[in-house]
N, C-alpha and C. Protein backbone atom coordinates (compact mmCIF):
# COMPACT_ATOMS: atom_id res chain seq x y z
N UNK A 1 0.81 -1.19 0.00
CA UNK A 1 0.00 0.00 0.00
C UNK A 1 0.86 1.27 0.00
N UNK A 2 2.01 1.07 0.32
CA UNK A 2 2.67 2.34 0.57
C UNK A 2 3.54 3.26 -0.47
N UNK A 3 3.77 1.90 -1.51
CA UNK A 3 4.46 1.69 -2.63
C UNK A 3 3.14 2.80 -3.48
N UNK A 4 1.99 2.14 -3.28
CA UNK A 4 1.00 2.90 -4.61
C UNK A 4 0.61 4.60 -4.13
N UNK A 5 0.83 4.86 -2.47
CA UNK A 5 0.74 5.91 -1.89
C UNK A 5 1.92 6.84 -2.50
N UNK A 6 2.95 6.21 -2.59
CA UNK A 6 3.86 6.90 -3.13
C UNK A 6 4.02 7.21 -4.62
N UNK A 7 3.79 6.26 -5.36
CA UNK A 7 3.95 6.42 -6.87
C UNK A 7 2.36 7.48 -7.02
N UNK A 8 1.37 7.74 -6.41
CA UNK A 8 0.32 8.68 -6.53
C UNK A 8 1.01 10.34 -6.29
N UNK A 9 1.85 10.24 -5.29
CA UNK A 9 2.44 11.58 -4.38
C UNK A 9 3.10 11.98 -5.79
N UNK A 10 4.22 11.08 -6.23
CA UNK A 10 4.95 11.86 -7.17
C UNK A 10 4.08 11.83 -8.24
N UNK A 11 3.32 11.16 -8.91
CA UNK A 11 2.62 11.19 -10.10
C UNK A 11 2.24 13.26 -9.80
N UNK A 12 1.15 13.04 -8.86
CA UNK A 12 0.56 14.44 -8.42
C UNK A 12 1.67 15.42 -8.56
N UNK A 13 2.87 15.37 -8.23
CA UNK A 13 4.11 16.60 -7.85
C UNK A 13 4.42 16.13 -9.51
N UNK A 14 4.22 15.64 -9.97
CA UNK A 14 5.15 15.22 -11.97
C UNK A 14 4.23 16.50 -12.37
N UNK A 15 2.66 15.74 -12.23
CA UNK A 15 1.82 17.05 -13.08
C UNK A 15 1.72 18.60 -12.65
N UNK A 16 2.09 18.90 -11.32
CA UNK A 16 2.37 20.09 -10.83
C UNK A 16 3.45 20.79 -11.60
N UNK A 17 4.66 20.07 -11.56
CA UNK A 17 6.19 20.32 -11.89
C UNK A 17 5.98 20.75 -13.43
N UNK A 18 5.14 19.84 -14.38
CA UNK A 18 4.72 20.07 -15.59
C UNK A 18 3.77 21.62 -15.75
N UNK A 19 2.86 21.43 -15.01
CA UNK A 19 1.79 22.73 -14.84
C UNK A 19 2.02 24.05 -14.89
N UNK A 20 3.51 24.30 -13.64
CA UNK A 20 4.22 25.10 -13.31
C UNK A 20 4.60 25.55 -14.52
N UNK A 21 5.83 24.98 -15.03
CA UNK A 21 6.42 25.29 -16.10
C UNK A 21 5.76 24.98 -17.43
N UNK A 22 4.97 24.78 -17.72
CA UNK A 22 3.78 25.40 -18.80
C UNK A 22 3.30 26.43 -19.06
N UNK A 23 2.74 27.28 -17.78
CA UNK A 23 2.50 28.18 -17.18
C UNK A 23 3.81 29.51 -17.53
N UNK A 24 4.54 29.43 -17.36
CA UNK A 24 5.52 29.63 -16.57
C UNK A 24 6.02 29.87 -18.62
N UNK A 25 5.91 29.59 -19.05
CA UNK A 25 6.31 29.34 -20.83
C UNK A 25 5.41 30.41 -21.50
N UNK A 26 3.88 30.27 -21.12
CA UNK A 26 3.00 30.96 -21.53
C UNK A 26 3.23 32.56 -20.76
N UNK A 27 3.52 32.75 -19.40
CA UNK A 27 3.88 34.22 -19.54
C UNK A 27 5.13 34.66 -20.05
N UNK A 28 6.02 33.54 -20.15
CA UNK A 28 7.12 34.54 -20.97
C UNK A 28 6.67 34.71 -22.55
N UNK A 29 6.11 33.92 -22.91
CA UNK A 29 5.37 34.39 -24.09
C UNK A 29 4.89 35.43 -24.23
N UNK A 30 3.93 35.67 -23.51
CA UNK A 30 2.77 36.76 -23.47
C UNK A 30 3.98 37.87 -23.06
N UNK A 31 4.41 38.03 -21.88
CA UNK A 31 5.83 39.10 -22.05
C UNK A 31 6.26 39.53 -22.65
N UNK A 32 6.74 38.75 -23.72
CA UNK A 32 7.78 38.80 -25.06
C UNK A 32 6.55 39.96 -25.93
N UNK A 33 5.75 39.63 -26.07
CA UNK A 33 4.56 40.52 -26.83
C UNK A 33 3.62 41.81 -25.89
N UNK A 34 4.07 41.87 -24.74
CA UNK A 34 3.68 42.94 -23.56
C UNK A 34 2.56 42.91 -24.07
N UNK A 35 1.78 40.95 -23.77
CA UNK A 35 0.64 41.06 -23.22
C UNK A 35 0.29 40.44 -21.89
N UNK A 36 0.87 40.29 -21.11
CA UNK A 36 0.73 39.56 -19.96
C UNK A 36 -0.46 40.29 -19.01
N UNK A 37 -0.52 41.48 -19.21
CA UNK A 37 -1.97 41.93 -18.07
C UNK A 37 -2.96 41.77 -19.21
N UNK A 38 -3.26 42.09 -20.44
CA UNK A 38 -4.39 41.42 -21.05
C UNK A 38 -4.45 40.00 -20.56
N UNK A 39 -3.82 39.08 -20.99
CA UNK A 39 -4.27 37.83 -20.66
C UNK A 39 -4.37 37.57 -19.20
N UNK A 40 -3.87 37.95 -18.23
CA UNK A 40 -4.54 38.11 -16.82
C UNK A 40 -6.58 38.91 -17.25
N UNK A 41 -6.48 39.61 -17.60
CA UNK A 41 -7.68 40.24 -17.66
C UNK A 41 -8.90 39.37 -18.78
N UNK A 42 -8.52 38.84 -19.53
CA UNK A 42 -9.03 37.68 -20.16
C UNK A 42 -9.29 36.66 -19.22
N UNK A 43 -8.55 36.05 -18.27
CA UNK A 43 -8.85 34.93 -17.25
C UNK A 43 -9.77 35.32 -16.75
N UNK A 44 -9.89 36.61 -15.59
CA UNK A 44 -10.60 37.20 -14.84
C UNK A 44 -11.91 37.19 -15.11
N UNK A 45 -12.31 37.40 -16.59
CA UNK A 45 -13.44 38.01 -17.65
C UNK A 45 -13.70 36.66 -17.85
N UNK A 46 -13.20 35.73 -17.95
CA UNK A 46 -13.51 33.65 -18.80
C UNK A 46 -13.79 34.42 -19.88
N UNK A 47 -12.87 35.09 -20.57
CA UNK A 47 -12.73 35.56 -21.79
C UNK A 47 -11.96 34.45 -22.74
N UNK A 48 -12.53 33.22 -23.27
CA UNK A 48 -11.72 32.21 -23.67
C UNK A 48 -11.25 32.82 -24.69
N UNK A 49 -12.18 33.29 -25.35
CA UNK A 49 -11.71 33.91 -26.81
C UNK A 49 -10.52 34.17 -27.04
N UNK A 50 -10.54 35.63 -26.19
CA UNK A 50 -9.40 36.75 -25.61
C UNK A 50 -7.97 35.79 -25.09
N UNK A 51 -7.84 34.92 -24.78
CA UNK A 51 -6.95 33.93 -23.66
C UNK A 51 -6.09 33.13 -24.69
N UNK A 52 -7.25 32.63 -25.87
CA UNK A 52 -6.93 31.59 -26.98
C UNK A 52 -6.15 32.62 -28.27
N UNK A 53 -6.71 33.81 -28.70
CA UNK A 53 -6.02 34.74 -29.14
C UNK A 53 -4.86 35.41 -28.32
N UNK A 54 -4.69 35.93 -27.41
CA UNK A 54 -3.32 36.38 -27.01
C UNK A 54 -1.81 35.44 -27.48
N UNK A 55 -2.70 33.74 -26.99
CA UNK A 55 -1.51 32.82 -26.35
C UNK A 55 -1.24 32.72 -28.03
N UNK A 56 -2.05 32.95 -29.06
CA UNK A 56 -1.47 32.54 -30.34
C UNK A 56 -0.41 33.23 -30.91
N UNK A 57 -1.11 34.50 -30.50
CA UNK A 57 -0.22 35.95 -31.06
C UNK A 57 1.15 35.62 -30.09
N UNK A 58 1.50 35.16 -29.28
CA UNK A 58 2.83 34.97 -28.58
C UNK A 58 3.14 33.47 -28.98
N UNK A 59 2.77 32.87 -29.97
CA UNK A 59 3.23 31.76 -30.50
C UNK A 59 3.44 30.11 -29.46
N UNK A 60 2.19 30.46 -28.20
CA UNK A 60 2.20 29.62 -27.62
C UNK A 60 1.77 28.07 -28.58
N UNK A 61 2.04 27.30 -28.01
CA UNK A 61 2.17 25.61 -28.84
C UNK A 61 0.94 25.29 -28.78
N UNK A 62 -0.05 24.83 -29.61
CA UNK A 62 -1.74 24.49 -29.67
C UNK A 62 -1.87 23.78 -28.75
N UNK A 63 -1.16 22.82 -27.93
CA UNK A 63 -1.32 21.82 -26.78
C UNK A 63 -1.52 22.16 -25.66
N UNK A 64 -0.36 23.18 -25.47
CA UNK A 64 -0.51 24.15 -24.57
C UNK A 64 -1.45 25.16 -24.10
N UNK A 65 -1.84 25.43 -24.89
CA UNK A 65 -3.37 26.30 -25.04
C UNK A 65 -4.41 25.66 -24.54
N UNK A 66 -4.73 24.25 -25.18
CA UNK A 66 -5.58 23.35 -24.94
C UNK A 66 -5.86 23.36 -23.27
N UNK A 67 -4.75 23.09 -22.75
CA UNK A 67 -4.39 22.51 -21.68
C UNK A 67 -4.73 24.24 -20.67
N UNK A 68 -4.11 25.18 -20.91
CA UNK A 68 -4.14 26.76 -19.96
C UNK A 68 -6.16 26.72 -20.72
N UNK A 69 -6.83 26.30 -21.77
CA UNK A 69 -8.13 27.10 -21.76
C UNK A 69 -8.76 25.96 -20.25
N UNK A 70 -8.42 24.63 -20.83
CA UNK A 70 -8.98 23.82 -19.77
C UNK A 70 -9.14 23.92 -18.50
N UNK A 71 -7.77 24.44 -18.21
CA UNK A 71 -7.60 24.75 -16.70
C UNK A 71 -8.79 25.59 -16.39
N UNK A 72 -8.31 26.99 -17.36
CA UNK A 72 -9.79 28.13 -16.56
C UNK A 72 -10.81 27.57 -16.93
N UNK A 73 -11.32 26.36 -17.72
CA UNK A 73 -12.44 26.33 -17.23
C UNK A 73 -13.16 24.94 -16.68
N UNK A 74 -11.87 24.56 -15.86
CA UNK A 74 -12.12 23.83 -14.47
C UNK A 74 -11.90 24.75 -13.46
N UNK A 75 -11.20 25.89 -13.06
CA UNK A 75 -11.61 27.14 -12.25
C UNK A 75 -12.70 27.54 -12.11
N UNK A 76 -13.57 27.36 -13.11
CA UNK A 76 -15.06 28.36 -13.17
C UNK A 76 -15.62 27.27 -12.64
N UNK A 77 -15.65 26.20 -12.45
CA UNK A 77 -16.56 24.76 -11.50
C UNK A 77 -16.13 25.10 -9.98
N UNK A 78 -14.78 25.28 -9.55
CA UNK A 78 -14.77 25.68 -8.24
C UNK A 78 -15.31 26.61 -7.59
């Protein structure tokens, strides 16, 4: 039991570690194009539109996108 307790702990800290630095890709993106408070203000708004256009215009990766629209809108369920 302790073995599967553990391979869960790190699984959980893998997708964090991943999350982070996804994240973490997409504002230097948005930076690079001095849009980083629009796309804060797009989140705020569940402006997907606005969120899915910024991250393009900063040449974020389509996967990536996928993955940052998803998030906000598993945020909007909490």
């Amino acid at each position: 039991m302790a073995g599967l307790q553990k391979s869960v702990g790190e699984e959980q800290r893998r997708k964090m570690d991943e999350s982070s630095f996804e994240g973490t890709l997409v504002l230097e993106k948005l930076a690079e194009i001095n849009k980083v408070d629009d796309f804060f203000e797009a989140i705020d708004s569940d402006d997907f539109a606005k969120a899915k256009s910024l991250m393009r215009r900063a040449n974020v990766d389509p996967e990536t996108i996928v993955l940052v629209l998803k998030k906000m809108n598993e945020a909007d369920r909490v």
